[in-house]
C-alpha atoms as a PDB file:
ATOM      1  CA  UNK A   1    -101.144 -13.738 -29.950  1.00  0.00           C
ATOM      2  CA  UNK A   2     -99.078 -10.574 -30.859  1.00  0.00           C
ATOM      3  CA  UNK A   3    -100.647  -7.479 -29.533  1.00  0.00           C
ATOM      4  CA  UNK A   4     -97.888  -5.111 -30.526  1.00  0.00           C
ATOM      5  CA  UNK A   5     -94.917  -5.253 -33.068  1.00  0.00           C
ATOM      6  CA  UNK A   6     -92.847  -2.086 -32.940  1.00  0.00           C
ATOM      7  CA  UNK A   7     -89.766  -3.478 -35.278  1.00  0.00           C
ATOM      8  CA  UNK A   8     -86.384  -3.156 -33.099  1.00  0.00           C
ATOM      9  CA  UNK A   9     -88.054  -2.016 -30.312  1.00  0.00           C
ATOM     10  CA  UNK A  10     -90.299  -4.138 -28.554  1.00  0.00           C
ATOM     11  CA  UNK A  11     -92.831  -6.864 -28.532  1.00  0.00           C
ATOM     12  CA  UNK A  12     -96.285  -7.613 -26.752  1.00  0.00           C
ATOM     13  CA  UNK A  13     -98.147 -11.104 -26.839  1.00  0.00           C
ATOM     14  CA  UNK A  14    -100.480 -12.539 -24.560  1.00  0.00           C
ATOM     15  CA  UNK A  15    -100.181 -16.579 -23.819  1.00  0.00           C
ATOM     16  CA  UNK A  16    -102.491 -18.870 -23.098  1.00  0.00           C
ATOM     17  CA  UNK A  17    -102.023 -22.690 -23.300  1.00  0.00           C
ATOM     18  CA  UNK A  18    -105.176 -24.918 -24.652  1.00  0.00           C
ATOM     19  CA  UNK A  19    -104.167 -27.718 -21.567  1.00  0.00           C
ATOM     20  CA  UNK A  20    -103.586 -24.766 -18.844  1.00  0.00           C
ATOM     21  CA  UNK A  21    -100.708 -25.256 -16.398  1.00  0.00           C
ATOM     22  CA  UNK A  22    -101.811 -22.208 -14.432  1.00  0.00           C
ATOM     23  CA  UNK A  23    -104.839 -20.358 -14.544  1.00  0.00           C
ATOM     24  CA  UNK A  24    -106.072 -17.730 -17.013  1.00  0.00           C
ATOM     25  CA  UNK A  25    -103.537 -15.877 -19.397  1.00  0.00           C
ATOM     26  CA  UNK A  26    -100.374 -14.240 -19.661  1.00  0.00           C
ATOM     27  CA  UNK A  27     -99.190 -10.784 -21.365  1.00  0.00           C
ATOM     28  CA  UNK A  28     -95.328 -10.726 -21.985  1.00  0.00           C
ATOM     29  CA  UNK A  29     -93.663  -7.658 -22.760  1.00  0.00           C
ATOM     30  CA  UNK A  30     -90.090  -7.639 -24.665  1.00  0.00           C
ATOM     31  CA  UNK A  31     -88.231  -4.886 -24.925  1.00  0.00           C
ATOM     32  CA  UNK A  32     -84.893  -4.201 -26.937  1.00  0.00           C
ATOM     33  CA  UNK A  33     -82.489  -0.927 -26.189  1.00  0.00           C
ATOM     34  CA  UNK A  34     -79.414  -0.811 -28.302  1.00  0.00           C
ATOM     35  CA  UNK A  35     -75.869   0.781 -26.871  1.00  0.00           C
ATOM     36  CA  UNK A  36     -73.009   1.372 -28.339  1.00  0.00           C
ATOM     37  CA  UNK A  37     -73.706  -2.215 -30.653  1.00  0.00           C
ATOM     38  CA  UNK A  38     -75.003  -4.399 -27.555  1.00  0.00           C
ATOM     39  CA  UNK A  39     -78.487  -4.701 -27.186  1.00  0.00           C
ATOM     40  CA  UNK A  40     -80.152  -5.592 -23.756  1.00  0.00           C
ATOM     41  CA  UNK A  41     -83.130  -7.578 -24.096  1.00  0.00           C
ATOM     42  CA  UNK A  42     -85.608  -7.231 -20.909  1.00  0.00           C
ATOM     43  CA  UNK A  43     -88.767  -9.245 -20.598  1.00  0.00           C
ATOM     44  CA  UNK A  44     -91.653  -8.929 -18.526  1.00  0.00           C
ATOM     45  CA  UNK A  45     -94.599 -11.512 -17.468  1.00  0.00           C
ATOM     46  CA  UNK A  46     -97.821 -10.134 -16.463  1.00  0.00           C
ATOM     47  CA  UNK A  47     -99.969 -12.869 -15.402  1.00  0.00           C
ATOM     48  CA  UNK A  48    -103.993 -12.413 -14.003  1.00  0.00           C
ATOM     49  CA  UNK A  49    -103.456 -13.670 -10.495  1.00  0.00           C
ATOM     50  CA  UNK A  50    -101.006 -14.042  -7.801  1.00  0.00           C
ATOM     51  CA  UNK A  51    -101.816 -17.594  -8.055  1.00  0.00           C
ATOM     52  CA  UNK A  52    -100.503 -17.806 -12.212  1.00  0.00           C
ATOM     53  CA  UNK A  53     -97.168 -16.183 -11.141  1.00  0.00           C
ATOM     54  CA  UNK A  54     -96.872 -18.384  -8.261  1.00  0.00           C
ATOM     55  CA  UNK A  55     -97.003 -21.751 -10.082  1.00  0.00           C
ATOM     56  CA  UNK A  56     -95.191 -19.880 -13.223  1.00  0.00           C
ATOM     57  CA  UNK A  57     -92.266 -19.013 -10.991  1.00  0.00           C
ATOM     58  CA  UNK A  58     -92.479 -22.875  -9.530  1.00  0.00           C
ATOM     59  CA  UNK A  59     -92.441 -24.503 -12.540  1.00  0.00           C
ATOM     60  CA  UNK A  60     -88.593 -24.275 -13.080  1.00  0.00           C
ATOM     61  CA  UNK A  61     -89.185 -22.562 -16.762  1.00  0.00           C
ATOM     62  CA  UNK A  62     -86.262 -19.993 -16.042  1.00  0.00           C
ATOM     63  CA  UNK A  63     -83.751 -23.009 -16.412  1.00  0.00           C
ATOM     64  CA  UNK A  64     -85.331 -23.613 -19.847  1.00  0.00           C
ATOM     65  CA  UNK A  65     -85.632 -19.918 -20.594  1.00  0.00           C
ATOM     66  CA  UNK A  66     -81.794 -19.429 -19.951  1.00  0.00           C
ATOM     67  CA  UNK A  67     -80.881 -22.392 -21.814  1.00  0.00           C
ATOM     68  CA  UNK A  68     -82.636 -20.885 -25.073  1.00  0.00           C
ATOM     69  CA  UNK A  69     -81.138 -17.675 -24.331  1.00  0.00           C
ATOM     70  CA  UNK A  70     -77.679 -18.833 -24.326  1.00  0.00           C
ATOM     71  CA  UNK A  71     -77.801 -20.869 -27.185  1.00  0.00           C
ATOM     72  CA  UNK A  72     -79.016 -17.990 -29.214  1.00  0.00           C
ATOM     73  CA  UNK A  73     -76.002 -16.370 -27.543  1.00  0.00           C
ATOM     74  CA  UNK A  74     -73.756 -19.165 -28.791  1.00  0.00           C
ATOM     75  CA  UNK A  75     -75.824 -18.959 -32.460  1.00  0.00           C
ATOM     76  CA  UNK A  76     -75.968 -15.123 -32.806  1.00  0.00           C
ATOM     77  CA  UNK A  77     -72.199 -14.810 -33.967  1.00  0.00           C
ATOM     78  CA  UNK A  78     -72.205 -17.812 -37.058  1.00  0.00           C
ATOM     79  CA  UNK A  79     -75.377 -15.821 -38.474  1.00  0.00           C
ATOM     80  CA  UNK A  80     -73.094 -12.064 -38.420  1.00  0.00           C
ATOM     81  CA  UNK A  81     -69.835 -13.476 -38.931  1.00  0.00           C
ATOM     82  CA  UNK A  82     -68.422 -12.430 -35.487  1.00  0.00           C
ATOM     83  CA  UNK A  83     -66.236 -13.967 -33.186  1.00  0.00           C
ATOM     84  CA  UNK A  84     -68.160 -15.497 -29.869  1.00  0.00           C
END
């Protein structure tokens, strides 16, 4: 669920999964600084319990998190019309 929307600048949602893989829910924090035409993206994962992070950070999901994020990289430039 979205808890904030502030367009261009940053994003808020909480997560929680109907079949739980860790216990209790998670508020993610996105937020988007533009520099001279290059934006830096920086996320952040607030979870309830030491225990939630824990098996978050075991459950290998920052393979699959980098693999989205670079083929949005790879994407990105066909929707603007610039080179890679």
């Amino acid at each position: 669920m979205f808890r904030e929307i502030t367009p261009l600048e940053r994003l808020v949602a909480s997560e929680k999964f109907d079949d739980a893989w860790y216990p209790g829910e998670a508020l993610g924090t996105t937020v988007f600084v533009e520099t001279r035409g290059i934006t830096r993206t920086t996320i952040t994962v607030l979870y309830e319990s030491r225990e939630a992070r824990d098996t978050a950070r075991r459950s290998g999901m920052e393979y699959g998190m980098a693999a989205g994020y670079d083929r949005l990289e790879a994407l990105l430039p066909t929707l603007t019309g610039e080179p890679a």
